[in-house]
Protein backbone atom coordinates (compact mmCIF):
# COMPACT_ATOMS: atom_id res chain seq x y z
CA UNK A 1 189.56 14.59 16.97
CA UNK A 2 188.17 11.27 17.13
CA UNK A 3 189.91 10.44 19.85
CA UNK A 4 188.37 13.77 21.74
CA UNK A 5 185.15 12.80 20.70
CA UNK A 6 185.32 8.83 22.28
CA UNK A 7 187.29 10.81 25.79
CA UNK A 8 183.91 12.93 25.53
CA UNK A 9 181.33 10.38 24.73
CA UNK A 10 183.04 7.70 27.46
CA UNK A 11 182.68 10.50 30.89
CA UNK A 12 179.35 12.07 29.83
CA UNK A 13 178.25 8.45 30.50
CA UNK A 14 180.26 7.55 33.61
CA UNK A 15 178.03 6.17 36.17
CA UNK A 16 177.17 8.39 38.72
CA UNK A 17 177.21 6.91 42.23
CA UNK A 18 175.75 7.83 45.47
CA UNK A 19 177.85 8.28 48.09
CA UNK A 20 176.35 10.09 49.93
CA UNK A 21 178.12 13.57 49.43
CA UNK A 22 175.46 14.51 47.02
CA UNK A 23 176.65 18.04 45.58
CA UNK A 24 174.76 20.63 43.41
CA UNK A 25 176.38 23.64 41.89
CA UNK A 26 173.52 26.30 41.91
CA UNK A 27 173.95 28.71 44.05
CA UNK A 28 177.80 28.49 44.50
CA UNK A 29 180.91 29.83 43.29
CA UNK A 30 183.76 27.09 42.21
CA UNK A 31 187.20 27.98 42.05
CA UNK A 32 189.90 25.51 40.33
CA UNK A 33 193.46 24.99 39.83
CA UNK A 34 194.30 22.03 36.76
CA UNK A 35 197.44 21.33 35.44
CA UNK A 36 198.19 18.73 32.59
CA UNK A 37 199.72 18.69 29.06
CA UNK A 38 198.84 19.58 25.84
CA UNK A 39 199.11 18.66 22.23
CA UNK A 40 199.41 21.27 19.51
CA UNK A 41 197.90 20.75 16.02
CA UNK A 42 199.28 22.83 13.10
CA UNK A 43 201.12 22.61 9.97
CA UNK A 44 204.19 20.74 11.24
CA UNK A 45 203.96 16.92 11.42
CA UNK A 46 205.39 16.37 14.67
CA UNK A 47 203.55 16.91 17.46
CA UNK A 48 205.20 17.28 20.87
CA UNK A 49 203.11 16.76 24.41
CA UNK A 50 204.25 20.14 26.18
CA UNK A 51 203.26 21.34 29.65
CA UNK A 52 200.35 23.93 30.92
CA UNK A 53 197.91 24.72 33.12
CA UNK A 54 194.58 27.05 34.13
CA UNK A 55 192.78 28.50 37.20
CA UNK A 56 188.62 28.75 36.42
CA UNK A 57 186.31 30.82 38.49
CA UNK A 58 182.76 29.99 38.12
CA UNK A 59 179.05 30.12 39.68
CA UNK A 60 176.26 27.94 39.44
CA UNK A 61 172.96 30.02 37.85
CA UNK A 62 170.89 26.68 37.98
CA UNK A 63 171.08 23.41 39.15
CA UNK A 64 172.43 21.95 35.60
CA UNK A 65 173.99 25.01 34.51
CA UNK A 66 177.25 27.35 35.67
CA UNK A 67 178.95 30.30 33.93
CA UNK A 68 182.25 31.27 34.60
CA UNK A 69 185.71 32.07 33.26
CA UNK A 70 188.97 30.42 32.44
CA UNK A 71 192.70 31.39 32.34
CA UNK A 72 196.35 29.86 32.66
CA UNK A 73 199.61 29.65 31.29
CA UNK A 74 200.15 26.87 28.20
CA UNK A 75 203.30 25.46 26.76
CA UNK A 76 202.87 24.34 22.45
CA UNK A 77 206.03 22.48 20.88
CA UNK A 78 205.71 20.73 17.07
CA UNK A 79 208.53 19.92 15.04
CA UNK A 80 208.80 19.85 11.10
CA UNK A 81 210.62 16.77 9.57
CA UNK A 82 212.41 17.59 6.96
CA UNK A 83 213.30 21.46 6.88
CA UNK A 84 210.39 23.35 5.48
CA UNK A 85 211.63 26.42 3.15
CA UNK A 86 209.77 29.06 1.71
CA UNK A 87 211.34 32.01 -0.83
CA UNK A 88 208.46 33.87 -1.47
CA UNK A 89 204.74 34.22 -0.28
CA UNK A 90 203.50 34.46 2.99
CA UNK A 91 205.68 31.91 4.31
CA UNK A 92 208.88 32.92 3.56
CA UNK A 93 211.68 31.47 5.71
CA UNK A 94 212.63 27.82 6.76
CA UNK A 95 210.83 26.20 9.63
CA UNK A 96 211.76 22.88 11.56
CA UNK A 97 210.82 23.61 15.19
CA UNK A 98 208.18 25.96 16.97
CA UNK A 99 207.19 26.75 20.37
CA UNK A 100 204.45 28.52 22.01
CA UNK A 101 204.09 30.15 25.28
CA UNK A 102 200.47 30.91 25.54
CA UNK A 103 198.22 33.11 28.01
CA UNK A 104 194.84 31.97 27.10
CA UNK A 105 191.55 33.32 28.36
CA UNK A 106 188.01 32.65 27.74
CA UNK A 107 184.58 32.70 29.05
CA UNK A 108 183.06 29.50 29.39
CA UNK A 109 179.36 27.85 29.90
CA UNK A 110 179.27 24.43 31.62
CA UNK A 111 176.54 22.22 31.54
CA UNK A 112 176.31 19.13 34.58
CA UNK A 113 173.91 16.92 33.04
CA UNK A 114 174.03 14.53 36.62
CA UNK A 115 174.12 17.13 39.39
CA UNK A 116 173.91 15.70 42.81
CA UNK A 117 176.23 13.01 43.01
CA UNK A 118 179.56 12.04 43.87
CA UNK A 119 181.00 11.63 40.70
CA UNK A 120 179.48 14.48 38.53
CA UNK A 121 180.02 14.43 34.92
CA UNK A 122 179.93 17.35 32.76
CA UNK A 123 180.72 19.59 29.57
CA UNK A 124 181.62 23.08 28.50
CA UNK A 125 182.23 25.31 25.75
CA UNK A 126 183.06 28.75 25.50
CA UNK A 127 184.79 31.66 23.66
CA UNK A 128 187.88 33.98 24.62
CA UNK A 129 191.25 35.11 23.14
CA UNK A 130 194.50 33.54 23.45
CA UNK A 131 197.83 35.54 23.40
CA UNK A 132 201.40 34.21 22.71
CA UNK A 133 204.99 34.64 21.55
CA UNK A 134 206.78 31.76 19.28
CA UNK A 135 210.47 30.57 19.37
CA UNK A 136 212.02 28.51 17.23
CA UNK A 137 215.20 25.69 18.39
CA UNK A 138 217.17 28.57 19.17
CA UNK A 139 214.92 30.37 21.66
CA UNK A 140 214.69 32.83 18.82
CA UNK A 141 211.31 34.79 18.95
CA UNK A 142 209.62 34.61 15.39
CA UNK A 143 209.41 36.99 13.99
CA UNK A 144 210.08 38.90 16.48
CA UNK A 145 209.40 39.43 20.75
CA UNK A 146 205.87 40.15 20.91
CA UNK A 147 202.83 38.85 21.76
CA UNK A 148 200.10 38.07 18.72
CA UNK A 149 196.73 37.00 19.84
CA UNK A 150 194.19 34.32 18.46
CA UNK A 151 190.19 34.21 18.62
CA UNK A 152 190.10 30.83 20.60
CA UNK A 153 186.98 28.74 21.20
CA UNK A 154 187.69 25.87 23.97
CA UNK A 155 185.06 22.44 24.29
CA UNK A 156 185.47 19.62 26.65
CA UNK A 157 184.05 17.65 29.01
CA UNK A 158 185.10 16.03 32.55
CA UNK A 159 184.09 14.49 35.70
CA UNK A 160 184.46 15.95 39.01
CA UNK A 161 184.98 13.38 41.86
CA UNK A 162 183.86 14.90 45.26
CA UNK A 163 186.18 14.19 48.33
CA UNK A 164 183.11 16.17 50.19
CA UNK A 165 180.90 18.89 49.91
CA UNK A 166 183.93 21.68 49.38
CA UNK A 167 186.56 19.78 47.26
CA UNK A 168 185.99 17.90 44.20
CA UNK A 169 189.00 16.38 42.41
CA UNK A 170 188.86 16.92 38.52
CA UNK A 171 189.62 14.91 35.53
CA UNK A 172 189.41 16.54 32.21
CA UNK A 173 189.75 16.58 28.44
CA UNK A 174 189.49 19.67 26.18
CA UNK A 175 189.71 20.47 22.55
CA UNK A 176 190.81 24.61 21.38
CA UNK A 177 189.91 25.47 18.22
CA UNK A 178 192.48 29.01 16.72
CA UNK A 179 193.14 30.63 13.84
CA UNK A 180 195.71 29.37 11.23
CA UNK A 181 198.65 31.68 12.25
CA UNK A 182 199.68 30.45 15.53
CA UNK A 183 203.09 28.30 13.91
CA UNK A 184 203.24 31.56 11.30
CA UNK A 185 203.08 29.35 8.56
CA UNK A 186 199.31 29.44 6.91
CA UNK A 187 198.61 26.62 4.99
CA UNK A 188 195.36 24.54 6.15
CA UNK A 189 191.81 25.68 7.66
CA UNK A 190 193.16 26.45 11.46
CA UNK A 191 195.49 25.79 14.18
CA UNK A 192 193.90 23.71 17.04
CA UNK A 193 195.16 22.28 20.55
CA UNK A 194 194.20 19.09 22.69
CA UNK A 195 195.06 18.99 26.39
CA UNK A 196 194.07 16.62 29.42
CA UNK A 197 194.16 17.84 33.05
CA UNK A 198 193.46 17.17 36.34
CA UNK A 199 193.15 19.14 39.23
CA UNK A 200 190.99 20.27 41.90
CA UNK A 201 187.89 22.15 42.16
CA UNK A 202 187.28 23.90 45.74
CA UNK A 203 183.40 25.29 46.36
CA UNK A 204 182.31 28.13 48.38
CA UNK A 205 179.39 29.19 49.58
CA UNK A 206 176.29 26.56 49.53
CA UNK A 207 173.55 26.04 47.12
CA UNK A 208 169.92 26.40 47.37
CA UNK A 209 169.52 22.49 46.25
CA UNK A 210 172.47 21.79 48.58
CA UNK A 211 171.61 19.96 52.30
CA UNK A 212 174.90 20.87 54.04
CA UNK A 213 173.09 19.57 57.28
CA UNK A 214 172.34 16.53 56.28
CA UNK A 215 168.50 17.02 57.98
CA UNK A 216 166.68 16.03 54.51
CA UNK A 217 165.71 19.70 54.01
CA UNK A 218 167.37 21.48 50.74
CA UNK A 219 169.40 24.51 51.74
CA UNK A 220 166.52 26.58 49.87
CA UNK A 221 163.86 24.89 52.15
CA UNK A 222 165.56 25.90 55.13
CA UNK A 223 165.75 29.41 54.12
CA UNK A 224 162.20 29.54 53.41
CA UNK A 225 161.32 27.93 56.93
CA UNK A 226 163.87 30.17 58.81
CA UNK A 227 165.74 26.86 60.10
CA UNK A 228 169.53 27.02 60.07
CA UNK A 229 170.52 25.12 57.04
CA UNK A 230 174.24 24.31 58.98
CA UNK A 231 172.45 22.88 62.17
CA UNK A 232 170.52 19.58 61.42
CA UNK A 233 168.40 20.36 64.45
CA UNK A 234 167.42 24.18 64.90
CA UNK A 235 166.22 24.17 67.46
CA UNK A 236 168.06 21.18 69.62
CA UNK A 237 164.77 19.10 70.76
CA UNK A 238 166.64 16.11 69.65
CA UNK A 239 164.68 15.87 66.54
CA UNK A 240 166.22 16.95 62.87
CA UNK A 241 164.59 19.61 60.68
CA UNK A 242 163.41 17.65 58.23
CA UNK A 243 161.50 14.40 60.40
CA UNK A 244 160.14 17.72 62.09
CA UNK A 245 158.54 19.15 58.84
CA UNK A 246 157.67 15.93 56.86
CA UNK A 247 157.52 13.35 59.50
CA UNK A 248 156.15 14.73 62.79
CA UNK A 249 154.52 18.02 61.73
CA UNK A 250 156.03 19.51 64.34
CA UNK A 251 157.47 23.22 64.53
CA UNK A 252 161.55 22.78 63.75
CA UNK A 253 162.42 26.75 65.31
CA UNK A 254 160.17 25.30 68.57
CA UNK A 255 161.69 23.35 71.24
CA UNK A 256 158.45 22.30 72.41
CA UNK A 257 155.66 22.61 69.66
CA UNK A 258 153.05 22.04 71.66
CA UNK A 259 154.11 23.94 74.84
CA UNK A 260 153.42 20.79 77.45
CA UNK A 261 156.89 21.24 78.76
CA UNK A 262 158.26 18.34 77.34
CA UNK A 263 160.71 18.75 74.25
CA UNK A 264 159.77 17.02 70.78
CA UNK A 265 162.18 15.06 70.67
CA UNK A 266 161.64 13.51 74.12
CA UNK A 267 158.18 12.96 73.47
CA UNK A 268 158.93 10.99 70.32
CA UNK A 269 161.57 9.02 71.12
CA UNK A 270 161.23 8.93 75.47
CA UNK A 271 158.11 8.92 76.23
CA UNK A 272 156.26 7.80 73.19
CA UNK A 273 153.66 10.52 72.81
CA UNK A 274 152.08 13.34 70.09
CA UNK A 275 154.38 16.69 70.27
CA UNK A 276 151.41 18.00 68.71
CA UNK A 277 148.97 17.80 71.67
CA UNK A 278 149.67 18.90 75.05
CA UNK A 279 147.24 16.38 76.25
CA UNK A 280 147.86 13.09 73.96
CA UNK A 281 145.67 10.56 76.23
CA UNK A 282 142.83 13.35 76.43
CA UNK A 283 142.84 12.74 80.48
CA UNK A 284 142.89 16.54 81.27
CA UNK A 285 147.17 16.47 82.24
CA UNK A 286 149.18 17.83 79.99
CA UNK A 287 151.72 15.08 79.19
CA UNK A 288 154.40 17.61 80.99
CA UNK A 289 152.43 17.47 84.30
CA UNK A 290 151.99 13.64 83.89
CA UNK A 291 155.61 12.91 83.33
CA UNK A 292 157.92 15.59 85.48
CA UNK A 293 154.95 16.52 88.23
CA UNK A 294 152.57 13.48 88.95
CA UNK A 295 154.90 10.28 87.34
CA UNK A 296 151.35 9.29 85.58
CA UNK A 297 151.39 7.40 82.38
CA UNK A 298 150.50 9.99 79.51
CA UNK A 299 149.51 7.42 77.11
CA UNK A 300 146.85 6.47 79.66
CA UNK A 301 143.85 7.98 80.33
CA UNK A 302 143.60 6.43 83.68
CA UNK A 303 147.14 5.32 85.11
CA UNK A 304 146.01 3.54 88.09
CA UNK A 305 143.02 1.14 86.56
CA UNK A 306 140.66 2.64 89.18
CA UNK A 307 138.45 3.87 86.63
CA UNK A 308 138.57 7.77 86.98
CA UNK A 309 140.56 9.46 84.95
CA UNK A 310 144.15 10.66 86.07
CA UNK A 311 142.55 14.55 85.02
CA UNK A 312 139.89 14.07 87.66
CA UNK A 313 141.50 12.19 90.34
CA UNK A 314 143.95 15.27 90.02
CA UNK A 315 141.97 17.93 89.95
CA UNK A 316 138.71 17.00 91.27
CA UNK A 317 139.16 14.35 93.03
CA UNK A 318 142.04 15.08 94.85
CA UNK A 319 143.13 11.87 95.33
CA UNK A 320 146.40 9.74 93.97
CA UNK A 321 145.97 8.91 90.47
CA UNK A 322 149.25 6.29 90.78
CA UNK A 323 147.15 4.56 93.78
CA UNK A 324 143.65 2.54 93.29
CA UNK A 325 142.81 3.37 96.86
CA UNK A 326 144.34 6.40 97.78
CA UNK A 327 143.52 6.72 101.27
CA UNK A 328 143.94 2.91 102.36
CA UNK A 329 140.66 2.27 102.97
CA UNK A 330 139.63 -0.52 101.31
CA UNK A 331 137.36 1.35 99.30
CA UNK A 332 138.55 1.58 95.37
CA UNK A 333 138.73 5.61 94.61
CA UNK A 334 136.01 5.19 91.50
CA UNK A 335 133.93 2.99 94.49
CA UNK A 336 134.01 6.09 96.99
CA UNK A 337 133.22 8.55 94.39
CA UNK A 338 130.70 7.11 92.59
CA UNK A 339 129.01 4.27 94.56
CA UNK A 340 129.25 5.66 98.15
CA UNK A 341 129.88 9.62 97.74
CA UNK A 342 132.44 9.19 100.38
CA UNK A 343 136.14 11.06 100.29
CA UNK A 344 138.74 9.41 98.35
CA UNK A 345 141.29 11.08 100.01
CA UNK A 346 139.92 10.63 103.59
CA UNK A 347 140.01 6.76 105.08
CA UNK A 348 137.02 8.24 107.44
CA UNK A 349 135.06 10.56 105.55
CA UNK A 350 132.67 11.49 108.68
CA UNK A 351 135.28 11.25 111.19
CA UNK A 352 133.44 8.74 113.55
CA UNK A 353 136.51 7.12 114.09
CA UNK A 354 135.57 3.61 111.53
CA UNK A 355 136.87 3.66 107.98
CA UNK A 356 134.75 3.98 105.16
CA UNK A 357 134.77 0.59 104.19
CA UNK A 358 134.95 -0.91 107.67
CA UNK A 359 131.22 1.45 107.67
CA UNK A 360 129.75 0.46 104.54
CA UNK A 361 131.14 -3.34 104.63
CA UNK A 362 131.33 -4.46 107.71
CA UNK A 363 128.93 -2.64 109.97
CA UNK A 364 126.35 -0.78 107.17
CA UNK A 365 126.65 2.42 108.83
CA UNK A 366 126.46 5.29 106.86
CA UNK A 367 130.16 6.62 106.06
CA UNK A 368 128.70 10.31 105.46
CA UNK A 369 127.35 10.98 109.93
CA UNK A 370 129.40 9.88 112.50
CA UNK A 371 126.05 9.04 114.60
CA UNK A 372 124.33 6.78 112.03
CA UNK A 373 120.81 6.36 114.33
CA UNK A 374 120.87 9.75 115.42
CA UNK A 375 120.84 8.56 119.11
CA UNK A 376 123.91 10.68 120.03
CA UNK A 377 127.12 8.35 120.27
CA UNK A 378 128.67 8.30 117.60
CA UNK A 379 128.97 4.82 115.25
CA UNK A 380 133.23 4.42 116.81
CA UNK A 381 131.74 4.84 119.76
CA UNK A 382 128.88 2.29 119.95
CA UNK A 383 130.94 -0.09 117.83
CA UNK A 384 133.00 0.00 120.62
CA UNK A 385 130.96 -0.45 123.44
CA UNK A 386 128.95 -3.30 122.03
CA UNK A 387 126.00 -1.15 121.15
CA UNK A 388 124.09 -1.31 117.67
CA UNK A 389 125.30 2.06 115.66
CA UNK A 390 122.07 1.15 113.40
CA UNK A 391 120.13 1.94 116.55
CA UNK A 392 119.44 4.68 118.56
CA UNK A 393 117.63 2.29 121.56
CA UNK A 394 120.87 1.65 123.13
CA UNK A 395 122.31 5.19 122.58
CA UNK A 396 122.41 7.17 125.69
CA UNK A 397 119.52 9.69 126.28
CA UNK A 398 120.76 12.61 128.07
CA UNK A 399 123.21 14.31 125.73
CA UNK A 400 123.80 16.30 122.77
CA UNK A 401 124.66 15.59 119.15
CA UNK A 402 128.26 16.86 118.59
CA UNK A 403 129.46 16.95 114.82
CA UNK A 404 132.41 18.56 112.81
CA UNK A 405 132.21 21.95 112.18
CA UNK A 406 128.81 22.25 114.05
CA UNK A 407 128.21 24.88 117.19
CA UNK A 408 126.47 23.86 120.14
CA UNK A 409 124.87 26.09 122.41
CA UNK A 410 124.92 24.62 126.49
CA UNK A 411 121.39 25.64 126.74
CA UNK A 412 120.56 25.72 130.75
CA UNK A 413 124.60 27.08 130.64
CA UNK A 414 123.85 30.22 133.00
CA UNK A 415 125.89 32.39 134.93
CA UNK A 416 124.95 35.53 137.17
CA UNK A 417 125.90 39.03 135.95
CA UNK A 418 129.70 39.17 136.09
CA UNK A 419 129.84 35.94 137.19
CA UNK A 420 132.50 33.29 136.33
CA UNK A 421 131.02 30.76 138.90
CA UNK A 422 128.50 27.69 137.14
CA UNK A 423 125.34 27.19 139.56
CA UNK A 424 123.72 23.86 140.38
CA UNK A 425 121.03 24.06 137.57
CA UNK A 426 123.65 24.34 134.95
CA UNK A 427 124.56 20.30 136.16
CA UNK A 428 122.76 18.72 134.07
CA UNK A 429 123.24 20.32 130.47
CA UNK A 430 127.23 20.17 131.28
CA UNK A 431 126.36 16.23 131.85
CA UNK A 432 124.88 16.10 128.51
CA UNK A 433 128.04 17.70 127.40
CA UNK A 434 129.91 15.06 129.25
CA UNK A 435 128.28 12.19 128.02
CA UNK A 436 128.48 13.55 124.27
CA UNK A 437 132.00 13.86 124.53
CA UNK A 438 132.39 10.29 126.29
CA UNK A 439 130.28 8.81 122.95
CA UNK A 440 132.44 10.79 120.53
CA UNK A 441 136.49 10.32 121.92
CA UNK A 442 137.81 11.35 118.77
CA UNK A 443 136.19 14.99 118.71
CA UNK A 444 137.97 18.42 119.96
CA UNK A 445 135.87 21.10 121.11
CA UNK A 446 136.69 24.38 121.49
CA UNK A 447 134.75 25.97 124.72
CA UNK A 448 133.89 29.58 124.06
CA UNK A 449 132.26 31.93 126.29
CA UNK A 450 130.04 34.88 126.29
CA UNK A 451 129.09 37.88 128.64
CA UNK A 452 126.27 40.53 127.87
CA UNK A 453 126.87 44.31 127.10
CA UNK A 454 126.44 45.14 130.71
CA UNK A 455 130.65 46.04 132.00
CA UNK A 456 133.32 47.80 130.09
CA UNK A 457 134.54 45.09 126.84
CA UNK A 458 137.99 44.38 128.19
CA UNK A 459 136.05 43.53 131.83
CA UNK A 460 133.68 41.52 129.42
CA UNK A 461 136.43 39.47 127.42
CA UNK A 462 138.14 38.55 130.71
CA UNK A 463 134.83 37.20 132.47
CA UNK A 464 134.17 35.52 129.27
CA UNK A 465 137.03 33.51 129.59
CA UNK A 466 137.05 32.78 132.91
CA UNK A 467 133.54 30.96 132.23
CA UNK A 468 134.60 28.67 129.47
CA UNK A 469 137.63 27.65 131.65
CA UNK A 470 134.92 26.73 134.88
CA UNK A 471 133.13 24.69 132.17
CA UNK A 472 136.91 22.77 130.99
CA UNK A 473 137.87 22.68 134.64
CA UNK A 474 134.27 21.01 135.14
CA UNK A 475 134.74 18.06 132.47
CA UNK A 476 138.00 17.62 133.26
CA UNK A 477 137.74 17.03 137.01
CA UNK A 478 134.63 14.60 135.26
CA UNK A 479 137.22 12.38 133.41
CA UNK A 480 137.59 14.47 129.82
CA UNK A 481 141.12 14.76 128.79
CA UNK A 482 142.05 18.43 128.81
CA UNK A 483 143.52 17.99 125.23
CA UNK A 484 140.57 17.79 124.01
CA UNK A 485 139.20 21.01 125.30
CA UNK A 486 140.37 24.56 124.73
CA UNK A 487 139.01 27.71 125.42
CA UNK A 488 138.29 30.77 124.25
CA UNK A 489 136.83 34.30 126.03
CA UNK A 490 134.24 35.98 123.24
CA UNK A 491 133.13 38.77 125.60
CA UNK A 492 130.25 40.48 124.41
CA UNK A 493 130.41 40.09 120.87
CA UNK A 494 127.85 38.15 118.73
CA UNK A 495 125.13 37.96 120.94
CA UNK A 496 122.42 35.80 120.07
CA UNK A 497 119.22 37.87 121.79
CA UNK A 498 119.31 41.25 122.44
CA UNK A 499 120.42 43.09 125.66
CA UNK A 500 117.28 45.52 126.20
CA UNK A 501 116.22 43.24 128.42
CA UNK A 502 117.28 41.07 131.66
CA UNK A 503 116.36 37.76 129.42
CA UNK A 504 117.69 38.58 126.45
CA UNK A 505 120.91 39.32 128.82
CA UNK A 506 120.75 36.45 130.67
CA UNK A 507 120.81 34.16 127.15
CA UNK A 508 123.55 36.17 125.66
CA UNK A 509 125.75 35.25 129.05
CA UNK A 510 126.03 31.58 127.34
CA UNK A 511 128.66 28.52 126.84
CA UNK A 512 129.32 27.54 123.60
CA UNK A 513 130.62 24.36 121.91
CA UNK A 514 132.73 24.51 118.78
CA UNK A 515 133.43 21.50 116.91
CA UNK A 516 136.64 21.07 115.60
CA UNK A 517 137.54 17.76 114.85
């Protein structure tokens, strides 16, 4: 017994030493197969080591706590030296060799005072029934062949040694306290047995303290979060459940927690930013757009160093947030929109035919009118002819003032009724016309032309174009380049004075010029 107690004492204080296949037994069943020898204690006085062995089936209520059962098949041999003989009492009969063969049974309590480590100590103690049949040398049964039964209470202790999270090899002492007629000879307080075994322990199932995944999350925390405690990453954004929940604060069953289009775990460890906010620079791009649609930096408000914001260049701006001067110009972007109101994405916001900063630097035009003085060239124009685009002196005085988008009415334009033919006194406006579009090369015009409501409208839309084509073929023959001119028959649709009258006809029969570039 003292021997028991020191086995006991010496693994309920092995050192327990992380491994890293921490194991817990609540939650999970453990079945086990031991085998070893025993050592039977009675009222011979030789004791014999015989074989035996168990099977235990048992479940883990708590984390330091399992309740289970035990059974096997044990071998008992003791031998009496001399020849004991009894004539009367109880005892009668001679007695020099026993043996048992045993079915013992018992439910059982164990207690793991170090759960969670490799090598897990623990102890146990129970109470069952053992049943048995004795033989003496001969392989006689005494008295006779049948089994006889014992009250048995079993106590131990052991270490299990985990190969991994499944299978734990076992090591074991154990101590089985009987009644006094198990070697049918009653003489002392109680039969007893001692046995050592090893074996193996296999576990199924997992525990709520258990991390089969290995993500820092406890089976039972997984359960509670709805994350997959066999799959260290849920939901397979590169990032494990647990730095998801107590690391990043990030949503472990969500790819992309904060829906930017960019997967946690490519924000954390690719590009560098929050998988918490769509927008982590606060630039008004989502850190999606930034990286897989406009290459910007989204740890960078302003990618470029042009001083707007990659948001605004974007989306209000329209210009290049990668580029400092989108359009080439020479103007910065954050120069054009906030010094000089001019078009970022434009080189010539006005169209003259100079460059914004060739304008504002070079020749202090204004980069907003393509005729600066108002005198009717445009600046291109003058620049190029030597004349001062800060004047209007110099600028030629029998014209008209062509500019984008704008219509211009050929006042002094006049045909006859259904006439396609231009008269003399319609000279001199068309040579305003000329000399506009001389001043301005880089414009387009369309030509359109009008009739009034006198005629039938198809009539109407055919004379209508005849007369803008007399007025191309006119400043063509002049020196215009005809792709610069088109033309277009309106008939007698929007009329600008009405037809009740032969004025208001004779102003509706007009030539118009469209501006269109």
């Amino acid at each position: 017994m003292k021997r028991l107690t020191v086995v006991a004492l010496v693994l309920c204080s092995s050192v327990c030493i992380e491994l890293g296949i921490a194991q817990n037994t609540q939650g999970k069943w453990a079945l086990g197969f031991h085998g070893g020898v025993n050592l039977w204690f009675n009222d011979f006085n030789k004791r014999l080591i015989s074989p035996g062995g168990e099977f235990m089936l048992r479940y883990g209520i708590h984390r330091y706590v399992s309740l289970g059962i035990t059974g096997g098949y044990e071998v008992f041999k003791s031998q009496q030296d001399p020849l004991l003989v009894f004539t009367s009492g109880s005892n009668v009969g001679s007695y020099d060799y026993f043996r048992l063969d045993a079915i013992p049974a018992a439910f059982q309590v164990w207690v793991h005072p170090a759960p969670g480590h490799r090598v897990s100590p623990y102890l146990y103690a129970g109470i069952g029934d053992m049943f048995y049949k004795r033989k003496d040398y001969a392989n006689n049964f005494v008295p006779q062949d049948k089994y006889y039964s014992t009250i048995m209470v079993p106590v131990g202790a052991g270490i299990e040694i985990f190969v991994n999270k499944k299978l734990a090899v076992v090591l074991e002492a154990g101590y089985r306290i009987m009644n006094d007629k198990t070697d049918n000879y009653i003489f002392n307080n109680g039969d007893s047995w001692a046995t050592g075994k090893a074996g193996i322990n296999i576990f199924l199932g997992s525990g709520d303290a258990d991390d089969d995944d290995n993500d820092d999350l406890t089976n039972g925390d997984e359960r509670k979060l709805g994350t997959n405690p066999e799959n260290a990453d849920s939901d397979g954004d590169g990032l494990k459940d647990g730095e998801e929940v107590k690391r990043y604060k990030t949503n472990p069953l969500q790819k992309d927690t904060d829906g930017d289009a960019l997967s946690d775990g490519d924000e954390v460890f690719t590009y560098k930013t929050d998988p918490t906010k769509s927008d982590t620079d606060g630039d008004g791009l989502s850190d999606g757009d930034e990286v897989l649609k406009y290459h910007t930096d989204p740890l960078k408000l302003d990618t470029d160093g042009d001083g707007l914001t990659d948001g605004d260049e974007v989306l209000k701006y329209h210009s290049d947030p990668l580029k400092v001067d989108t359009d080439g110009d020479g103007l910065s972007d954050w120069d054009e929109v906030k010094t000089y109101n001019t078009d970022p994405a434009k080189a010539d916001t006005d169209g003259d035919g100079l460059n914004d900063s060739d304008e504002i630097k070079k020749y202090r035009t204004n980069a907003l009118k393509p005729d600066t003085d108002g005198g009717g060239v445009n600046d291109a124009a003058e620049v190029q002819r030597g004349t001062n685009p800060l004047s209007p002196k110099d600028d030629l005085k029998d014209t008209i003032i062509l500019e984008r988008g704008k219509t211009v009415i050929l006042e002094g334009v006049n045909f006859a009724s259904g006439s396609s033919t231009l008269g003399s006194s319609s000279e001199k406006t068309l040579d305003k016309a000329y000399n506009a579009l001389i001043a301005n090369p880089g414009i387009v015009v369309e030509i359109a032309g009008y009739t009034d409501n006198v005629g039938k409208p198809d009539a109407n839309d055919n004379l209508s174009a005849r007369r803008a084509q007399s007025v191309k073929a006119w400043l063509v023959k002049k020196g215009i380049p005809a792709n610069r001119l088109t033309t277009v028959g309106k008939g007698m649709r929007d009329p600008i004075a009405p037809n009740d009258s032969p004025d208001g006809r004779a102003q509706n029969r007009r030539i118009e010029f469209h501006v269109m570039k």
